[in-house]
Protein backbone atom coordinates (compact mmCIF):
# COMPACT_ATOMS: atom_id res chain seq x y z
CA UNK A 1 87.40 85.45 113.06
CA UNK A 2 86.60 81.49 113.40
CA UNK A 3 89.30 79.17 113.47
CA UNK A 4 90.88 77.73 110.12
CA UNK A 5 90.44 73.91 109.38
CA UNK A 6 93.57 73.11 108.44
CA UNK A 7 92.76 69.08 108.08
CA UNK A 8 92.38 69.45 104.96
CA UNK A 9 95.44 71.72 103.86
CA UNK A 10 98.35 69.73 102.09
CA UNK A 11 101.33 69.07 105.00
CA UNK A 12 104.37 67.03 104.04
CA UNK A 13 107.28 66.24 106.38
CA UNK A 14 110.72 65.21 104.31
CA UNK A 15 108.44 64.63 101.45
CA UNK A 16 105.74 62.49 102.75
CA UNK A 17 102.48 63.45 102.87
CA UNK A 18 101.19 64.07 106.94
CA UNK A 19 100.24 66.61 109.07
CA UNK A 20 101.80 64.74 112.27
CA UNK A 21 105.54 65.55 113.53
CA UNK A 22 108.19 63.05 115.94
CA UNK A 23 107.22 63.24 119.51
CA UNK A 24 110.80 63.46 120.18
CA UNK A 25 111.67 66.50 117.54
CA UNK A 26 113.89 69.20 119.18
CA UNK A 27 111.60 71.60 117.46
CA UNK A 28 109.29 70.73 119.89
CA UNK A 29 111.45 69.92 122.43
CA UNK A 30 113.51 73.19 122.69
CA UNK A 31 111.82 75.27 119.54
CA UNK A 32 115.02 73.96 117.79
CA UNK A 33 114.46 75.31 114.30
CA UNK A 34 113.43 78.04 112.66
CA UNK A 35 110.38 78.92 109.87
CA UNK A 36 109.47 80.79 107.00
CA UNK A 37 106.26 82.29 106.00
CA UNK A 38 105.91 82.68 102.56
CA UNK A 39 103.05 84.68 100.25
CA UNK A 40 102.72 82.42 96.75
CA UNK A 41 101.15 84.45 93.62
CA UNK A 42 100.00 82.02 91.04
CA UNK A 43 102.12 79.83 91.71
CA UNK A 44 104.87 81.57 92.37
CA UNK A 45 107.33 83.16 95.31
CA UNK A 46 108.25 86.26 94.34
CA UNK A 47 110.47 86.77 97.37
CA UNK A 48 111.91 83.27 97.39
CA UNK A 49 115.57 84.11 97.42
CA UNK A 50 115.30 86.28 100.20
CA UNK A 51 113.42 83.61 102.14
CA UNK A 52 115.77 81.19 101.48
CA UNK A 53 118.94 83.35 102.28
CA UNK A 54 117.60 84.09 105.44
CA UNK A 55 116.39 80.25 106.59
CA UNK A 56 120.29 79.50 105.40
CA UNK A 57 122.35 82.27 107.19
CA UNK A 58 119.51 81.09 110.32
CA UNK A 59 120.20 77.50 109.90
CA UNK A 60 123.98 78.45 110.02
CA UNK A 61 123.74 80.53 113.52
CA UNK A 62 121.02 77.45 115.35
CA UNK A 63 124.25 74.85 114.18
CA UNK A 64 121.64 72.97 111.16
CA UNK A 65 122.12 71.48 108.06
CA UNK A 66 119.84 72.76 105.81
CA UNK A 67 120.06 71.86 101.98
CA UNK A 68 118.75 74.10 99.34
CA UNK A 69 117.97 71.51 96.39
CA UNK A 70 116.12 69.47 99.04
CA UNK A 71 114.16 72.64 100.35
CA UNK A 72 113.54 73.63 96.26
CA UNK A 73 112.40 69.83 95.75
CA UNK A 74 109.71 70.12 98.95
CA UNK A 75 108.83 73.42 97.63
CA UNK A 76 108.19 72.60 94.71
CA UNK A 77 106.12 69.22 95.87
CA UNK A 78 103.60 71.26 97.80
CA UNK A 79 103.11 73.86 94.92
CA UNK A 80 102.21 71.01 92.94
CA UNK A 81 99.74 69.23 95.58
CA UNK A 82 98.28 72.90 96.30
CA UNK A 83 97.04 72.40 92.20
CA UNK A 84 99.31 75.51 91.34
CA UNK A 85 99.08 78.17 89.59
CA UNK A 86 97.46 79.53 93.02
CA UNK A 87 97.41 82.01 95.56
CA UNK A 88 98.06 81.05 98.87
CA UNK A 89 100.43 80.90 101.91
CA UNK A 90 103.05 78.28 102.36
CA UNK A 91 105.03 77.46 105.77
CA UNK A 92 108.52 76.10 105.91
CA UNK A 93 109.55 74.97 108.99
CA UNK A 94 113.04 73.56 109.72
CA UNK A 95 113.71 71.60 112.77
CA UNK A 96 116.71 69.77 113.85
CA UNK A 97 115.09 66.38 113.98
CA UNK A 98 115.13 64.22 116.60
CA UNK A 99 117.32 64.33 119.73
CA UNK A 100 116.04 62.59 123.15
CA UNK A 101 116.03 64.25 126.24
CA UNK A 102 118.42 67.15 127.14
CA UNK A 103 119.83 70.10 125.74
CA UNK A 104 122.71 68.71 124.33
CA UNK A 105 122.40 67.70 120.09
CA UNK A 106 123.10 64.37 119.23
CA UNK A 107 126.81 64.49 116.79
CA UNK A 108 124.75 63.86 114.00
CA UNK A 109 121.39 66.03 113.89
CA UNK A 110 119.37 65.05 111.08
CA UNK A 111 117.22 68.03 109.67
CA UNK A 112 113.32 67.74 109.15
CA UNK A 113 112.01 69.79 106.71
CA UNK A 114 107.90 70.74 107.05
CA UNK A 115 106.04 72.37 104.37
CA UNK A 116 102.58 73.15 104.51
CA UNK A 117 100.05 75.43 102.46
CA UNK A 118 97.19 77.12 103.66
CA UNK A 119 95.03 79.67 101.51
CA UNK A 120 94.90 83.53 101.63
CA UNK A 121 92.90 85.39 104.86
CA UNK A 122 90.72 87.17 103.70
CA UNK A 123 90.81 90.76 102.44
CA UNK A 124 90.13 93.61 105.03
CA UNK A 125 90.63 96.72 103.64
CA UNK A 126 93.39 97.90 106.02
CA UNK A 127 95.72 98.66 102.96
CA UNK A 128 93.71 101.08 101.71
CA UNK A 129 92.23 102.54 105.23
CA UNK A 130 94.61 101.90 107.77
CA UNK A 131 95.45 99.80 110.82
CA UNK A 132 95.25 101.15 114.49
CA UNK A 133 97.78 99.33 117.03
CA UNK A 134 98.28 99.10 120.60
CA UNK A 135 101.53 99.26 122.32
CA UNK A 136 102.08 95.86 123.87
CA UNK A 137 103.39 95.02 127.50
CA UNK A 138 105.37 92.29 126.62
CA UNK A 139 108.40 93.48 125.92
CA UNK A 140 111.24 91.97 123.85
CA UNK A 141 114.15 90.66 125.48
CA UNK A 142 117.89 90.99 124.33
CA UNK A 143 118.88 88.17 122.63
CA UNK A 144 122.24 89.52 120.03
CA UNK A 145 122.41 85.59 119.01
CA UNK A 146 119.18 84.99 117.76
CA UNK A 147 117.99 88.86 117.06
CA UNK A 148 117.36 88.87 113.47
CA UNK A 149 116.27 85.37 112.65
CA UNK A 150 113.08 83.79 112.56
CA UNK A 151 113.67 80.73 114.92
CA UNK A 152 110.83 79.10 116.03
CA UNK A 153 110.37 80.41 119.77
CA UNK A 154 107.51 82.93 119.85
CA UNK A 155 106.56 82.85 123.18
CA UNK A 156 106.93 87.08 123.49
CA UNK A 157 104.64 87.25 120.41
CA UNK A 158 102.25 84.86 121.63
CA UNK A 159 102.10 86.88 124.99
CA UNK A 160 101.41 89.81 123.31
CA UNK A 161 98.90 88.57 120.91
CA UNK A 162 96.82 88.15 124.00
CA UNK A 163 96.33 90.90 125.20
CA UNK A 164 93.90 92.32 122.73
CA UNK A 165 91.60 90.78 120.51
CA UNK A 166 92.39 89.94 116.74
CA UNK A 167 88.76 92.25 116.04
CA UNK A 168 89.73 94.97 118.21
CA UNK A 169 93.15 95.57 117.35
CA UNK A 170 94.71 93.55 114.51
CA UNK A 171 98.74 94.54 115.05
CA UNK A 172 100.36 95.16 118.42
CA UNK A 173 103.77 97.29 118.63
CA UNK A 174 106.37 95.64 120.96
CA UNK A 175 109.20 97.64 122.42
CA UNK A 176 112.20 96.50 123.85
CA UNK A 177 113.71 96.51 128.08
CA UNK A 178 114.48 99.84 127.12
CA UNK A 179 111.38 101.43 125.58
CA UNK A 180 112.99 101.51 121.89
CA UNK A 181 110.52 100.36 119.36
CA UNK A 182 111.41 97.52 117.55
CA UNK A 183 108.70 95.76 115.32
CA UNK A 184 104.94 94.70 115.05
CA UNK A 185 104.16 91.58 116.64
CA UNK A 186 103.84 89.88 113.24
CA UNK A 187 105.49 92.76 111.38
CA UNK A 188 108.04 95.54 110.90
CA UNK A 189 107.60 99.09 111.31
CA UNK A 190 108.68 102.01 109.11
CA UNK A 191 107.93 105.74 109.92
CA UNK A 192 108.75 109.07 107.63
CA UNK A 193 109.62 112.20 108.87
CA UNK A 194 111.04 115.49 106.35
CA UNK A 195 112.38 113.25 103.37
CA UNK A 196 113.35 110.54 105.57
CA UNK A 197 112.73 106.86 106.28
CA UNK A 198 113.25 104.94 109.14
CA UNK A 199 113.35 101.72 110.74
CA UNK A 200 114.13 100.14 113.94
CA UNK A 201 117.72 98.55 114.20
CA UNK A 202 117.11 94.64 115.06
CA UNK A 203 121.17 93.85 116.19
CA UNK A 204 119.60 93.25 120.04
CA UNK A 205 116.13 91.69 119.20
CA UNK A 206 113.29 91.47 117.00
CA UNK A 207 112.70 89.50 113.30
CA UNK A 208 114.54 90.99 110.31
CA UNK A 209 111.65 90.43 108.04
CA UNK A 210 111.74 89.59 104.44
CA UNK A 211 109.55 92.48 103.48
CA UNK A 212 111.91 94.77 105.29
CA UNK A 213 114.80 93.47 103.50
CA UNK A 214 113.64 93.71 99.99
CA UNK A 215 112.16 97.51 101.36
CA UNK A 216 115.51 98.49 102.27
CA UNK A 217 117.74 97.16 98.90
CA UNK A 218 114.86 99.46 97.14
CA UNK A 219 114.52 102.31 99.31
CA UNK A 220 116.83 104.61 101.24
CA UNK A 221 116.21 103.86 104.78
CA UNK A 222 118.07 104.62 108.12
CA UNK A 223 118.40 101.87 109.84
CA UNK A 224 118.18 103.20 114.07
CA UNK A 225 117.16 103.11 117.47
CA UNK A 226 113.74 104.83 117.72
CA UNK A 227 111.70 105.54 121.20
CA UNK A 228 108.22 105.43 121.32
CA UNK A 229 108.27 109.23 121.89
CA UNK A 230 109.42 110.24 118.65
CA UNK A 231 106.80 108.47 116.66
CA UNK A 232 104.81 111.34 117.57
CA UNK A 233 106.57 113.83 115.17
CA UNK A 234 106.55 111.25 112.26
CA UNK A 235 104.54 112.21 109.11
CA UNK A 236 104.10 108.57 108.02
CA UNK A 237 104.23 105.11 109.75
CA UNK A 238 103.49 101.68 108.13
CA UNK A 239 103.89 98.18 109.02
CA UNK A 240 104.78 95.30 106.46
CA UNK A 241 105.29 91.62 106.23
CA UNK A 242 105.68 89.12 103.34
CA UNK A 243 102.25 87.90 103.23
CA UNK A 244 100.50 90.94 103.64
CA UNK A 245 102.65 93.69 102.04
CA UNK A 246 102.79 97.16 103.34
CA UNK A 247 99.65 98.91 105.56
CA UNK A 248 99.55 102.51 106.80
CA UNK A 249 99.28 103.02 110.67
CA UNK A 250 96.63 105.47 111.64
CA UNK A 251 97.03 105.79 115.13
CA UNK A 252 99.05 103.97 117.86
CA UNK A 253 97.00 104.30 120.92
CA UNK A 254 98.36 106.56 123.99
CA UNK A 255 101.04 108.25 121.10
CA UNK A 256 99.39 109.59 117.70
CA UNK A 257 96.99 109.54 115.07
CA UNK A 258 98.29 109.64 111.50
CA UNK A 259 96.45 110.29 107.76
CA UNK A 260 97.28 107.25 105.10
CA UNK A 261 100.24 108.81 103.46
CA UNK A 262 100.70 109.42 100.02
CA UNK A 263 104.19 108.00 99.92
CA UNK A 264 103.90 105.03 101.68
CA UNK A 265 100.79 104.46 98.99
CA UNK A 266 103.63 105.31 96.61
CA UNK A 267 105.60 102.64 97.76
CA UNK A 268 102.36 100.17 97.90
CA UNK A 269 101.78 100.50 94.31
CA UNK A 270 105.41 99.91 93.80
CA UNK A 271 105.33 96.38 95.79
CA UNK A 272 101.67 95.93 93.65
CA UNK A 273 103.68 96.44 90.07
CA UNK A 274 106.64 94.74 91.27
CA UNK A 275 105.71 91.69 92.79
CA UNK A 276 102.37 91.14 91.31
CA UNK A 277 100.35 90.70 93.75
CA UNK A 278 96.78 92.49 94.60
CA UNK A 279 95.85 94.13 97.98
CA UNK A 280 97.18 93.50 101.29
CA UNK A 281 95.11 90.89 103.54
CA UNK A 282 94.43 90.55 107.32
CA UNK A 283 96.12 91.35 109.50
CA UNK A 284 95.79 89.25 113.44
């Protein structure tokens, strides 16, 4: 897949139009910050307030300020210079502004705010036929403080994301120290076994992502600690993400092969009817 231009793609930080960031940012710094990726249907969010409950409750645990009729006003800035209605993707990132050298935050951190849009991938099919993944060596450390959140240190993902190419495998699964499964490396995981969903805990590591959450206030899911092992006796296994909805797993390599379920396309039709949006895009 060749590179995106992104040159041309509107970028604003704190409401001015660039695509440059502070030398000195503690985002760059010390990944300081945290980020949001968010999937806009004709000019509209459709999972907005979960994105912006969980860039709060993450601001509150990294020690920012983060102000919701500020982020609603950038938001709403780059819909405008994207020429909404229009599908696309927009980025939030939230850093804590700059801070000089050393770990230690200045007493009064002021909070940048970087919005940027960037159109859909392109369509790939995998909703419909399935995606094949590869069980990652990088594994994900334990990390109780930041487990959950989407700060903006990514350096596990990253790792993992090359070891295979984007065309050869699209998704990686990452485990844990301790060989429990825990997510995707861009995405969650759900599996369905005799009536029963499930999905890995995140308390200890991994990305609680906003797909997940609006899955589970929907759904009846158990939320619990799941070795690779016992994917083998699941009947179903998906992965989802906010930009690219829900996509049947047909075969994790070195554990199973699976058919596209008829229940998770249950639930795909659901997300279709009740978010509005069409079929998933690429994954990698």
């Amino acid at each position: 897949m060749p590179a995106m231009d992104n040159s041309t793609q509107p970028s604003f930080l704190n409401g001015q139009s660039t695509a440059f960031l502070s030398a000195f940012d503690r985002g760059l710094y010390y990944g300081h910050g945290l980020f949001e990726t968010l999937r806009v249907c004709r000019g509209e969010i459709p999972l907005w307030s979960l994105h912006r409950a969980r860039l709060l409750a993450g601001a509150e645990r990294l020690g920012l300020t983060v102000s919701s009729e500020l982020l609603e006003q950038y938001r709403d800035q780059l819909l405008l210079a994207a020429a909404a209605p229009a599908d696309g993707v927009m980025k939030i990132i939230i850093t804590a502004g700059e801070g000089g050298r050393g770990y230690a935050a200045p007493d009064k951190l002021v909070t940048s705010y970087l919005l940027q849009w960037f159109p859909l991938p392109e369509n790939n099919n995998y909703a419909a036929s399935g995606i094949q993944l590869w069980v990652s060596e990088q594994r994900l450390a334990d990390s109780p403080s930041l487990a959950g959140i989407k700060h903006l240190n990514r350096l596990e993902q990253v790792l993992a994301r090359a070891e295979q190419a984007v065309e050869s495998y699209p998704e990686g699964l990452m485990l844990d120290n301790n060989g429990n499964v825990i997510e995707a490396i861009a995405s969650n995981l759900f599996c369905y076994r005799e009536g029963v969903w499930f999905t890995p805990v995140l308390n200890r590591c991994g990305v609680a992502g906003v797909m997940r959450e609006y899955l589970l206030a929907n759904h009846v899911v158990e939320q619990c600690d799941i070795i690779l092992a016992e994917l083998t006796s699941m009947d179903e296994i998906f992965i989802c993400n906010s930009v690219k909805g829900i996509c049947p797993v047909i075969a994790i390599d070195g554990v199973g092969e699976w058919s596209v379920g008829s229940i998770t396309q249950q639930w795909q039709q659901q997300l279709r009817d009740d978010l509005g949006w069409g079929e998933l895009v690429c994954f990698g």
